[in-house]
C-alpha atoms as a PDB file:
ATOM      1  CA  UNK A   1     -40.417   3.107   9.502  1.00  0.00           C
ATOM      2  CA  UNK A   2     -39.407   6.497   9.212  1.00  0.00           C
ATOM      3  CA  UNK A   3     -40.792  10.104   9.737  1.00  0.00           C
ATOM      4  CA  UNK A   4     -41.865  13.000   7.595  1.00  0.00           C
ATOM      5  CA  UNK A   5     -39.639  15.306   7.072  1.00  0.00           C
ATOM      6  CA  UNK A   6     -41.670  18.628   6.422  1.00  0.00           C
ATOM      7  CA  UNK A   7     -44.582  19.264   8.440  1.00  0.00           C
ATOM      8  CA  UNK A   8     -46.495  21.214   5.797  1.00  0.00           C
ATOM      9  CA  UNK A   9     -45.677  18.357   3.043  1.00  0.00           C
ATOM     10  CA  UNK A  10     -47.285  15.514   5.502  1.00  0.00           C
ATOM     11  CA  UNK A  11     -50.490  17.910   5.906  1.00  0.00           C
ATOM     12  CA  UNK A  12     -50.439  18.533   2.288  1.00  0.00           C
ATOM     13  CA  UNK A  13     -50.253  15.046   1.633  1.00  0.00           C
ATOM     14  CA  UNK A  14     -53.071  14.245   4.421  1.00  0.00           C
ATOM     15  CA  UNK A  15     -55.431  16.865   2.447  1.00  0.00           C
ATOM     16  CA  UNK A  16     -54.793  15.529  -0.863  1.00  0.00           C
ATOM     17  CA  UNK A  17     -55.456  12.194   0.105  1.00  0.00           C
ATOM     18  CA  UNK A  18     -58.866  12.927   1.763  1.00  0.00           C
ATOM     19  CA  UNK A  19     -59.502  15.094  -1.643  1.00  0.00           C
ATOM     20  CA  UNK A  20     -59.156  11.418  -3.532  1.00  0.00           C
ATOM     21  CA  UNK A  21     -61.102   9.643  -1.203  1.00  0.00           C
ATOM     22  CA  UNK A  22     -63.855  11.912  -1.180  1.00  0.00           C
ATOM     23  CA  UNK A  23     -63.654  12.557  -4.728  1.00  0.00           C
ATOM     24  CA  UNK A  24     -63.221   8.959  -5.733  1.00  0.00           C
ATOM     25  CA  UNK A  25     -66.456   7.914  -2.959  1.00  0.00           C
ATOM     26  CA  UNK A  26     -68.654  10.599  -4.166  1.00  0.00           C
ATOM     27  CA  UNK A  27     -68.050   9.661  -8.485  1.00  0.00           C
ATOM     28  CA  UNK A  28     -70.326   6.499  -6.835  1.00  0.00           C
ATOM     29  CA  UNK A  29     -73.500   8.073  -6.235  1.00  0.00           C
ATOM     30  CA  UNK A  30     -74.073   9.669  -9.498  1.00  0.00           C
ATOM     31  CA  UNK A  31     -74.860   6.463 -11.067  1.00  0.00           C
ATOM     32  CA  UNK A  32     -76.564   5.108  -7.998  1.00  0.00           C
ATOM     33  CA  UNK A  33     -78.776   8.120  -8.126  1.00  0.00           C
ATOM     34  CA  UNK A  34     -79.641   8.158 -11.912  1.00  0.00           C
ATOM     35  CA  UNK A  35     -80.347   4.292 -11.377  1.00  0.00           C
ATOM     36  CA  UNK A  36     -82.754   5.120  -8.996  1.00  0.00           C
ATOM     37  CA  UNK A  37     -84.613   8.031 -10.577  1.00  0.00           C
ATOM     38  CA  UNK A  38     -84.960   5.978 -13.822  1.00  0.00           C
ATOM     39  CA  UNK A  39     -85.445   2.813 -12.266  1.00  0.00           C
ATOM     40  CA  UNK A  40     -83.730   1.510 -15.044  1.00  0.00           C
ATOM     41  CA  UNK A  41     -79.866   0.600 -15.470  1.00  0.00           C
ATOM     42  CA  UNK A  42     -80.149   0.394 -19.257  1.00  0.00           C
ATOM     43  CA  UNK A  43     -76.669   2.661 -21.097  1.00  0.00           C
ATOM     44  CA  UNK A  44     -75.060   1.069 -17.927  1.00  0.00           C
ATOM     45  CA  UNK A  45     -72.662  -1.920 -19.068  1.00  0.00           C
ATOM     46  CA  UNK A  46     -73.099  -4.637 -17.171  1.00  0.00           C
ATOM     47  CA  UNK A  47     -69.299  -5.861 -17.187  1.00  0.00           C
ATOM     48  CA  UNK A  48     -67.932  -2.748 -16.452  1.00  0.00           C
ATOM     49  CA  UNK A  49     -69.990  -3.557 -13.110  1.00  0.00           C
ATOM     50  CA  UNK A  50     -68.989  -6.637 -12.318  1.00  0.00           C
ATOM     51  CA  UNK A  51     -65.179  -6.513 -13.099  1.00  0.00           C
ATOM     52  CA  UNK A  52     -64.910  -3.300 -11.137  1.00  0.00           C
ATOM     53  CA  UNK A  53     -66.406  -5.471  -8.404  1.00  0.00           C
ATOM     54  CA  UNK A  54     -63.568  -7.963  -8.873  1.00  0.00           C
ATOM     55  CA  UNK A  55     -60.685  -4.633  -8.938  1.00  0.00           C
ATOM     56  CA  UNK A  56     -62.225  -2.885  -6.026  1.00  0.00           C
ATOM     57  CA  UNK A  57     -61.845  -5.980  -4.332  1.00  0.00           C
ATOM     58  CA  UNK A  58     -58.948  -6.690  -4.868  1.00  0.00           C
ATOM     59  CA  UNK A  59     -57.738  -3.685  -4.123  1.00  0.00           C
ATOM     60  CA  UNK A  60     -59.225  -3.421  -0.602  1.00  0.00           C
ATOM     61  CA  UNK A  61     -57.373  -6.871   0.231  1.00  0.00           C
ATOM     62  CA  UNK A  62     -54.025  -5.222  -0.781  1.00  0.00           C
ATOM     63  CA  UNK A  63     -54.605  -1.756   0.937  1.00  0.00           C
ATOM     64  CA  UNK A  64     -56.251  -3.665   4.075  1.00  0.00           C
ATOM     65  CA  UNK A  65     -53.580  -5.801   4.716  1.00  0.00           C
ATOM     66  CA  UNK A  66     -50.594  -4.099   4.094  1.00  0.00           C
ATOM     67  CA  UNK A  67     -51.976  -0.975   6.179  1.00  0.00           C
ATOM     68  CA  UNK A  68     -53.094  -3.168   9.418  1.00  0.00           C
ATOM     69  CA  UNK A  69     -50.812  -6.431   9.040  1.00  0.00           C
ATOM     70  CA  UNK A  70     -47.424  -6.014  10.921  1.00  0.00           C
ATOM     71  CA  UNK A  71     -46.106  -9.164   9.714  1.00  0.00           C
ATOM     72  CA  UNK A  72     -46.453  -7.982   5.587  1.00  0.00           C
ATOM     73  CA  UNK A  73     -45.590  -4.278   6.992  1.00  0.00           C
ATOM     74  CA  UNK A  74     -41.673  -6.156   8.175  1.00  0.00           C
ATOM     75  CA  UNK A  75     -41.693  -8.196   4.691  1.00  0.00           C
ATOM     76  CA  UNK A  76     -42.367  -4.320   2.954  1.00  0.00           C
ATOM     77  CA  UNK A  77     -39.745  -2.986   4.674  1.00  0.00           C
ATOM     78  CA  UNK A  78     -37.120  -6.358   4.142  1.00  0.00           C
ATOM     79  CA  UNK A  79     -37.599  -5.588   0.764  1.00  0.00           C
ATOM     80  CA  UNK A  80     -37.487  -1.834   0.215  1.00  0.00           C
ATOM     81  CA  UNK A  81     -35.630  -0.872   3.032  1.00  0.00           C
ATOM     82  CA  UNK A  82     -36.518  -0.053   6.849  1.00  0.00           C
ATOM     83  CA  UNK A  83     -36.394   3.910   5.640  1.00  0.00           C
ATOM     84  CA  UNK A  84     -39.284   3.893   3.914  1.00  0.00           C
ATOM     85  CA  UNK A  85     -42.693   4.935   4.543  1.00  0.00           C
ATOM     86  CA  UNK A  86     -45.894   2.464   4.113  1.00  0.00           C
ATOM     87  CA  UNK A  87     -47.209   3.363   0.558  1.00  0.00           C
ATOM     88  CA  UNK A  88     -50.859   2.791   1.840  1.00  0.00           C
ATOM     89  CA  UNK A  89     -52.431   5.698   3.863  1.00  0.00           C
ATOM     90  CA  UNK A  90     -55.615   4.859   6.155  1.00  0.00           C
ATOM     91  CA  UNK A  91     -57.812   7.374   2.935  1.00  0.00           C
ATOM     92  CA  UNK A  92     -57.140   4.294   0.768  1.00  0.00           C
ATOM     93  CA  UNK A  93     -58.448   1.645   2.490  1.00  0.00           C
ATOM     94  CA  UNK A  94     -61.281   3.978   3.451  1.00  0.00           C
ATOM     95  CA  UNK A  95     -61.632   4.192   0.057  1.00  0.00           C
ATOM     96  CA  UNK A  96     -61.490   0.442  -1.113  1.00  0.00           C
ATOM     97  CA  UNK A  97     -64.108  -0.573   1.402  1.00  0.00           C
ATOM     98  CA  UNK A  98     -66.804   2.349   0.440  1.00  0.00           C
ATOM     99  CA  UNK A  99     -65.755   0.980  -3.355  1.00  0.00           C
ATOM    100  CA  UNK A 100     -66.893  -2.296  -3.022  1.00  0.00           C
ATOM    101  CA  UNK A 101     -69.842  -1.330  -1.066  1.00  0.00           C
ATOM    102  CA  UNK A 102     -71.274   0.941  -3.539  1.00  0.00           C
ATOM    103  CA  UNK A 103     -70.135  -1.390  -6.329  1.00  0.00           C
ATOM    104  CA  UNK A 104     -72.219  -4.482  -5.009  1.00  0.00           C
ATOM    105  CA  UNK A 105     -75.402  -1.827  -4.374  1.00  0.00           C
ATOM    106  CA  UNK A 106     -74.849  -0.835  -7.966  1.00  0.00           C
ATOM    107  CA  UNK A 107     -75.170  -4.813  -8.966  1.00  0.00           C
ATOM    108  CA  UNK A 108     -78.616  -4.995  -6.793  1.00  0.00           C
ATOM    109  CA  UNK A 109     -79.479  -2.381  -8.844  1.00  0.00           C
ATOM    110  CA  UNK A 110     -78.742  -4.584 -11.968  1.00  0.00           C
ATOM    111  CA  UNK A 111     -81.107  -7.403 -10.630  1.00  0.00           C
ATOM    112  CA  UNK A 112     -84.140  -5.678  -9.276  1.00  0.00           C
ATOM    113  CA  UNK A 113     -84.030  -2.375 -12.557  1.00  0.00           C
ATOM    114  CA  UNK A 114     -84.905  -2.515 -15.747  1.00  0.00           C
ATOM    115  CA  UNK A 115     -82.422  -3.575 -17.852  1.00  0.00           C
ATOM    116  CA  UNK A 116     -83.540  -3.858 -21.145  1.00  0.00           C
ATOM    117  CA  UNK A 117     -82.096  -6.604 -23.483  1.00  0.00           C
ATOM    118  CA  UNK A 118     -78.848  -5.807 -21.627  1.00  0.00           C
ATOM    119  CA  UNK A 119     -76.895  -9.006 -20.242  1.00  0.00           C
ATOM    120  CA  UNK A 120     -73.887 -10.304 -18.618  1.00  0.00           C
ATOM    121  CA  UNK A 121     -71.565 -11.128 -21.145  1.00  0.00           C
ATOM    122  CA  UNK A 122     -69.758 -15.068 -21.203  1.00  0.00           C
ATOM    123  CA  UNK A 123     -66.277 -13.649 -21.490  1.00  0.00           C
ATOM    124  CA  UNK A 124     -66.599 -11.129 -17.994  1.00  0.00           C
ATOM    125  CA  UNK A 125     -67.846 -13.930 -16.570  1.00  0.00           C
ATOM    126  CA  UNK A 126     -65.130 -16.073 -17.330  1.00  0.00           C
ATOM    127  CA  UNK A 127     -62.547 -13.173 -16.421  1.00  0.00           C
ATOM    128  CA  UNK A 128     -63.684 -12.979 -13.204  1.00  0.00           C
ATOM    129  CA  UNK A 129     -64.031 -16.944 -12.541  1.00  0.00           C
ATOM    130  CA  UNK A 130     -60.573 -17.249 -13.704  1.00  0.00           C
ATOM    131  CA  UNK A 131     -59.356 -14.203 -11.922  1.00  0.00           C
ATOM    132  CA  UNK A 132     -60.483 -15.784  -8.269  1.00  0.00           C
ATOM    133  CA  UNK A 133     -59.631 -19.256  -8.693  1.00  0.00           C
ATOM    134  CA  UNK A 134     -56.266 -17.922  -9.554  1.00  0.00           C
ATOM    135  CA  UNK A 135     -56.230 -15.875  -6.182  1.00  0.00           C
ATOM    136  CA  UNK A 136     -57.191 -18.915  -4.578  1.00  0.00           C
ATOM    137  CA  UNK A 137     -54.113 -20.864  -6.264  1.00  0.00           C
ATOM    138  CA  UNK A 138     -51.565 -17.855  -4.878  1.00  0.00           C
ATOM    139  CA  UNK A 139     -52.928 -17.998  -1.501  1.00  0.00           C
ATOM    140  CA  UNK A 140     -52.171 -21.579  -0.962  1.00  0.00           C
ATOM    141  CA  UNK A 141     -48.770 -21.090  -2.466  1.00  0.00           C
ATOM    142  CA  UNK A 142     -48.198 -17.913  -0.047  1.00  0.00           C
ATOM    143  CA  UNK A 143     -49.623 -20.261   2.506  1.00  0.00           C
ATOM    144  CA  UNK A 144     -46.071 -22.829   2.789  1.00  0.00           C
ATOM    145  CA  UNK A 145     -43.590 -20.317   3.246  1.00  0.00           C
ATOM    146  CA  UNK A 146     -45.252 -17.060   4.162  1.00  0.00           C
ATOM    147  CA  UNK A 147     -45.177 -14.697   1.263  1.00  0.00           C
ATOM    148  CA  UNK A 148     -48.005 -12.276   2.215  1.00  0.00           C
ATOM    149  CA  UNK A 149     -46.091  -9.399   0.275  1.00  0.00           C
ATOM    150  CA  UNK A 150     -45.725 -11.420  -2.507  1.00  0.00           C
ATOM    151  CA  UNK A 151     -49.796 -12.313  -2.393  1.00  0.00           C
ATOM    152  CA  UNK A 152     -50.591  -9.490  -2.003  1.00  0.00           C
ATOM    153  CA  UNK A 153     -48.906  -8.020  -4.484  1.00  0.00           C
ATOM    154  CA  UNK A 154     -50.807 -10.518  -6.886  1.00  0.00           C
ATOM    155  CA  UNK A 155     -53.781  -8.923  -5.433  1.00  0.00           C
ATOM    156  CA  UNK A 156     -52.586  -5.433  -6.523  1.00  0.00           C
ATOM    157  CA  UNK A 157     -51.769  -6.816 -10.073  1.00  0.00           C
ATOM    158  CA  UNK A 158     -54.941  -7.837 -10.017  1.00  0.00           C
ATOM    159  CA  UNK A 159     -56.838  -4.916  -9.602  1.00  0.00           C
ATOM    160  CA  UNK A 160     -54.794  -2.911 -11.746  1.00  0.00           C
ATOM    161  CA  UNK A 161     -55.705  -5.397 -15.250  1.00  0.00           C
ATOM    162  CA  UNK A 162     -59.539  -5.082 -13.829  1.00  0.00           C
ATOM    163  CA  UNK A 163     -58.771  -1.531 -14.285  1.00  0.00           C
ATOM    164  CA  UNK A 164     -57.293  -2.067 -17.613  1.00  0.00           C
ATOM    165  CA  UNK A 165     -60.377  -4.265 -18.673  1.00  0.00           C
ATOM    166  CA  UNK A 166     -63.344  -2.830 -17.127  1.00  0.00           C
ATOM    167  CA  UNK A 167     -63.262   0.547 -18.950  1.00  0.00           C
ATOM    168  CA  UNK A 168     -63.066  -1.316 -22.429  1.00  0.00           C
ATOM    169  CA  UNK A 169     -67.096  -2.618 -22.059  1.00  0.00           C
ATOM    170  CA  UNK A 170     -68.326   0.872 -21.316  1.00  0.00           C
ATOM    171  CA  UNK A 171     -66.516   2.578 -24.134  1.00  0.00           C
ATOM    172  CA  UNK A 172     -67.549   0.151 -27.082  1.00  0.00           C
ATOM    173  CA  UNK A 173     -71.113   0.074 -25.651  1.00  0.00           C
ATOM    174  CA  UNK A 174     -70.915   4.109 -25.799  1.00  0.00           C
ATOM    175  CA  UNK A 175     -69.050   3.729 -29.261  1.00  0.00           C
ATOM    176  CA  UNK A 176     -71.918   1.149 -30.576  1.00  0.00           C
ATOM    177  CA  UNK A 177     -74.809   3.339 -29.358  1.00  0.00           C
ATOM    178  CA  UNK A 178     -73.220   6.857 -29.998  1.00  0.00           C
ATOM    179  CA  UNK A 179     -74.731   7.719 -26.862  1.00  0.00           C
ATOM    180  CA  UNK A 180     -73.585   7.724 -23.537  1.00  0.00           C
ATOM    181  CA  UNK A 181     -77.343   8.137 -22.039  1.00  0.00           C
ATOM    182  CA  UNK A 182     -77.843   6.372 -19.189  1.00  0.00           C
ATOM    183  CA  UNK A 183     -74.121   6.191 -18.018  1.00  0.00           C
ATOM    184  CA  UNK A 184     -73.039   9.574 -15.640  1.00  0.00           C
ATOM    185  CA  UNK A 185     -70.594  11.685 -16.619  1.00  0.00           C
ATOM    186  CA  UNK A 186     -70.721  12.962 -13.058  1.00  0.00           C
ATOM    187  CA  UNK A 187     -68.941   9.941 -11.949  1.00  0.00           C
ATOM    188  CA  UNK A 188     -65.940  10.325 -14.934  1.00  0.00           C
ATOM    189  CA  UNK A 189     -65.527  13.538 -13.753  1.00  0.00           C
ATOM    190  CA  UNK A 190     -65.209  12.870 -10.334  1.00  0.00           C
ATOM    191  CA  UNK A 191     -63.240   9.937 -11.111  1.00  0.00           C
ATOM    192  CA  UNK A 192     -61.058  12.252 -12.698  1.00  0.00           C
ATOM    193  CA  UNK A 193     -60.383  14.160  -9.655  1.00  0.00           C
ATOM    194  CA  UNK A 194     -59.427  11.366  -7.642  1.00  0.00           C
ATOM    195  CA  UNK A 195     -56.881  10.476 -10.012  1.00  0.00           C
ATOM    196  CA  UNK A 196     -55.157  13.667 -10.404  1.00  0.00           C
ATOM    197  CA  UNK A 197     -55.070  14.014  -6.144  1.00  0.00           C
ATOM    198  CA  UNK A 198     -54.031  10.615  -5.563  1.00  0.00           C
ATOM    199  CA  UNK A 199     -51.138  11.073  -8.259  1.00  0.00           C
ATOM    200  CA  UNK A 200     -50.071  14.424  -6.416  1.00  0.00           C
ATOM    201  CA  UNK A 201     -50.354  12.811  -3.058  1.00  0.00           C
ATOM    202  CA  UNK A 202     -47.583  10.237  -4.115  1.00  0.00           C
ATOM    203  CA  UNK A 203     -45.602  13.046  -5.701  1.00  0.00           C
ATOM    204  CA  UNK A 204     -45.794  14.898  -2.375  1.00  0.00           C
ATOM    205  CA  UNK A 205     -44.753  11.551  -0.401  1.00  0.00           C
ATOM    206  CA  UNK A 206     -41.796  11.414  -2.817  1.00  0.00           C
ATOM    207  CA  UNK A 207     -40.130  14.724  -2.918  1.00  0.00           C
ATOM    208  CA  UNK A 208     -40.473  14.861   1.102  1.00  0.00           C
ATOM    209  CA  UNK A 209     -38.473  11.347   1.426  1.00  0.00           C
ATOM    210  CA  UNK A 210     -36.190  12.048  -1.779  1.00  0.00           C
ATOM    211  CA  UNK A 211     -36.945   8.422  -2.960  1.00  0.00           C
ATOM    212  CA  UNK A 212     -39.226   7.383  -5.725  1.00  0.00           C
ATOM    213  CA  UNK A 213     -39.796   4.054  -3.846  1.00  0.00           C
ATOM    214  CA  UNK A 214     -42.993   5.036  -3.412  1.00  0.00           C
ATOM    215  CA  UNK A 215     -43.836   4.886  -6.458  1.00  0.00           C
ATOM    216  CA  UNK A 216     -42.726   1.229  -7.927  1.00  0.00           C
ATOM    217  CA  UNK A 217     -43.086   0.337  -3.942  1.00  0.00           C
ATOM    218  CA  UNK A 218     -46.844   0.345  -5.084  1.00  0.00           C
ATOM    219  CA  UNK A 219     -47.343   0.091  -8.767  1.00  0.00           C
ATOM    220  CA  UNK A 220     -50.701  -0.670  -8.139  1.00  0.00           C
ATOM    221  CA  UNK A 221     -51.653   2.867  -6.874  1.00  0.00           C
ATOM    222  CA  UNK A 222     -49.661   4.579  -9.465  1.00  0.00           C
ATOM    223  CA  UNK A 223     -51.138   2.535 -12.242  1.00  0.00           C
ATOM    224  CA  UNK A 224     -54.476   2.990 -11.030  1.00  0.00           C
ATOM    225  CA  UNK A 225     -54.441   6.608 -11.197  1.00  0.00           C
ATOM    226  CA  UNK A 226     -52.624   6.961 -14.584  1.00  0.00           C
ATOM    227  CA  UNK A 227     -55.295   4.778 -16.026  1.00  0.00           C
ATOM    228  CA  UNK A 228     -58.426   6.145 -14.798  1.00  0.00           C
ATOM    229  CA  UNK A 229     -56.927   9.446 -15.579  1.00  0.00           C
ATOM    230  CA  UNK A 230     -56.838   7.715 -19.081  1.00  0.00           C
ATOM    231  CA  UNK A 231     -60.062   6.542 -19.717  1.00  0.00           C
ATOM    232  CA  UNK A 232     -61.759   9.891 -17.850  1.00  0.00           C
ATOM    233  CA  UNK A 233     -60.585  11.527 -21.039  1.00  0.00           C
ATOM    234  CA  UNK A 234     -61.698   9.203 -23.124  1.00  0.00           C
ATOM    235  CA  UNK A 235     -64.998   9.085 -21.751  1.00  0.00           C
ATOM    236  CA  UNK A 236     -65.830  13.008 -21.278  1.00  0.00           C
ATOM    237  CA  UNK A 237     -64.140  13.034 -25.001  1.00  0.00           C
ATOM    238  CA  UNK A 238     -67.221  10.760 -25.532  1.00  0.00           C
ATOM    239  CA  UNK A 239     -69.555  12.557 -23.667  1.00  0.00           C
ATOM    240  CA  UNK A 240     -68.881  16.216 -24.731  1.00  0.00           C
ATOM    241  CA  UNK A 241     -67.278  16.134 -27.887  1.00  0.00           C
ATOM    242  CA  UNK A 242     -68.229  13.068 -30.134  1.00  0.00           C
ATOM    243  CA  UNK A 243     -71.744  12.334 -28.748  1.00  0.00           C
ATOM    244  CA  UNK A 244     -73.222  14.693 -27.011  1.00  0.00           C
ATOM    245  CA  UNK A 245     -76.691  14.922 -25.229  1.00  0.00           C
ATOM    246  CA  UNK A 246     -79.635  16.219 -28.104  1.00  0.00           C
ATOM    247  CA  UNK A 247     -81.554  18.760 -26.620  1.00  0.00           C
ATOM    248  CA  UNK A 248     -84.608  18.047 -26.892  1.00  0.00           C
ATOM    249  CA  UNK A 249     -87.113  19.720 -29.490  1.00  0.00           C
ATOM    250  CA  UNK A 250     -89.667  21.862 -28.607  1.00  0.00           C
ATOM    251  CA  UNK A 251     -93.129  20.900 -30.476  1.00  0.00           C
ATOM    252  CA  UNK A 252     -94.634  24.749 -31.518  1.00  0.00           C
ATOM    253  CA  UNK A 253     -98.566  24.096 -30.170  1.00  0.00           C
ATOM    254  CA  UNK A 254    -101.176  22.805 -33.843  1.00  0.00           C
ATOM    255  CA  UNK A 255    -102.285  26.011 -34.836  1.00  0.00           C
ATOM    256  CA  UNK A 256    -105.405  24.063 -36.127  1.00  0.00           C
ATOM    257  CA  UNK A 257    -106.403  22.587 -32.143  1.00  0.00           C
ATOM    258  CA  UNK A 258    -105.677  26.548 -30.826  1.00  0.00           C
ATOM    259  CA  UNK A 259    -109.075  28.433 -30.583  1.00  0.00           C
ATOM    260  CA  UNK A 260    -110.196  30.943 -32.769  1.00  0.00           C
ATOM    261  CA  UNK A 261    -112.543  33.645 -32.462  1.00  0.00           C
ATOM    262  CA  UNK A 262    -114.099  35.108 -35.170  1.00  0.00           C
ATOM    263  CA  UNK A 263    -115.533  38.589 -35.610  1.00  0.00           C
ATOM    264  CA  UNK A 264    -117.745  39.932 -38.171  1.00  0.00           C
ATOM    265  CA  UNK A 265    -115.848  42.048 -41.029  1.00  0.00           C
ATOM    266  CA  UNK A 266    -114.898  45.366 -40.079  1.00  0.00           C
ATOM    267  CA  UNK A 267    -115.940  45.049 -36.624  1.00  0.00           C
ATOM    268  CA  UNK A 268    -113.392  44.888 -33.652  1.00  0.00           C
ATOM    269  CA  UNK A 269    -113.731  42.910 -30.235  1.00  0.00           C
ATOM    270  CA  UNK A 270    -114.637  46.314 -28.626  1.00  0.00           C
ATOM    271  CA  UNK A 271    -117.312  47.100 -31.160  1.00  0.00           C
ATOM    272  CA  UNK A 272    -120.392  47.251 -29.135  1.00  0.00           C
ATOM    273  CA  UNK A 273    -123.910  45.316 -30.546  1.00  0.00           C
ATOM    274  CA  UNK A 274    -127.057  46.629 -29.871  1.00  0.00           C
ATOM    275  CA  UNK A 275    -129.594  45.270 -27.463  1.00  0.00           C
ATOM    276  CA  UNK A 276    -131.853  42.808 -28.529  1.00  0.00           C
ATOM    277  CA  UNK A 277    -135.441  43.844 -28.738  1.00  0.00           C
ATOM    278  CA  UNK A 278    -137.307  43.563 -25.444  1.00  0.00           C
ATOM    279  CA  UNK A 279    -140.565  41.565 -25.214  1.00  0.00           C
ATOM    280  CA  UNK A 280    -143.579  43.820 -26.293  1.00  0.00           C
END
């Protein structure tokens, strides 16, 4: 495995990807929080839940194993040479596992908040069914001759169609409604971030070894940041420009319930009445 070559480009690339992690943990709690205020997940597609369920874990089976696994660490390096650095830094599987933490509190959420006439739809259901039992399938092929690169690598396929897919629920539900009430834009835009520092940290990791390896090395990554950054546009184009929050409308108080005082004509509030009579 080799070294960094520039000190200040492997601190720059350190920063940038604690600036992902922390950007990407923290888009999270917005939803979590608005959940729980409302107490009420309605605006909140329920798909877009569970597949990014399936894609975060997915993802954290990738960037655990090829971070911590020696044997799939020699198989990465067979294959793309012994020069190269691990495309998975220890802010991405911190990042994974805080994912599907906060995703599965988000699906509690589902089950104990209101949720309308809001359900589960057949076909997400199905995805994911299909998407596991296929998992399953690839780890018992992996399984005769060894191929955790190769399954794993499945894994990060994986997660990069859930990323594909699990966007498409939220944006026809906000595109049906013309609303995007009860879904956070705090999150997008946070989201957002993430995707723009995780794209610059692999830039960074690049122009220090001279070798775009790192990118195709892990396709996953690099098409999980173009594609968020894709659908955070969308989404804040949905938010801000084509259906944006109504204010709401201030009610002027009914003149007619507002008390009124009454004064005899051409007397004033100051005019002062005289005594009544005292009793003789």
């Amino acid at each position: 495995m080799t070294s960094w070559n520039s000190t200040p480009m492997e601190v720059t690339y350190e920063v940038l990807g604690w600036i992902a992690f922390v950007s990407w943990s923290i888009s999270f709690y917005p939803q979590v929080i608005s959940n729980f205020r409302r107490k009420s997940v309605v605006g909140l597609n329920f798909d877009f839940v569970v597949l990014n369920l399936t894609k975060h874990s997915s993802y954290l089976i990738y960037n655990a194993t090829l971070y911590f696994s020696s044997a799939v660490q020699k198989q990465y390096f067979h294959k793309y040479g012994s020069k190269q650095m691990i495309p998975v830094a220890a802010n991405d599987v911190a990042f994974s596992t805080h994912a599907v933490l906060l995703t599965a509190l988000t699906l509690i959420q589902i089950a104990v908040y209101e949720r309308g006439n809001q359900k589960l739809s057949k076909i997400s259901i199905g995805i994911v069914v299909a998407v596991w039992l296929g998992g399953a399938v690839c780890f018992f092929i992996a399984l005769s001759n060894h191929s955790w690169l190769w399954l794993i690598s499945v894994f990060n396929l994986i997660q990069v169609c859930m990323t594909v897919i699990k966007y498409i629920p939220q944006a026809i539900m906000n595109f049906m409604r013309k609303s995007t009430d009860g879904f956070s834009i705090g999150n997008i835009l946070l989201d957002f971030t993430g995707g723009l520092t995780s794209y610059a940290q692999m830039a960074v990791q690049s122009i220090d070894q001279h070798s775009w390896v790192n990118f195709y090395g892990n396709i996953g990554k690099t098409l999980l940041s173009l594609v968020s950054i894709f659908f955070d546009l969308l989404f804040m184009c949905q938010h801000f420009l084509l259906y944006p929050a109504k204010k709401a409308q201030q009610i002027p108080p009914n003149s007619s319930t507002s008390e009124e005082r009454t004064w005899p004509i051409g007397k004033s509030p100051d005019h002062h009445y005289p005594a009544p009579p005292g009793n003789v």
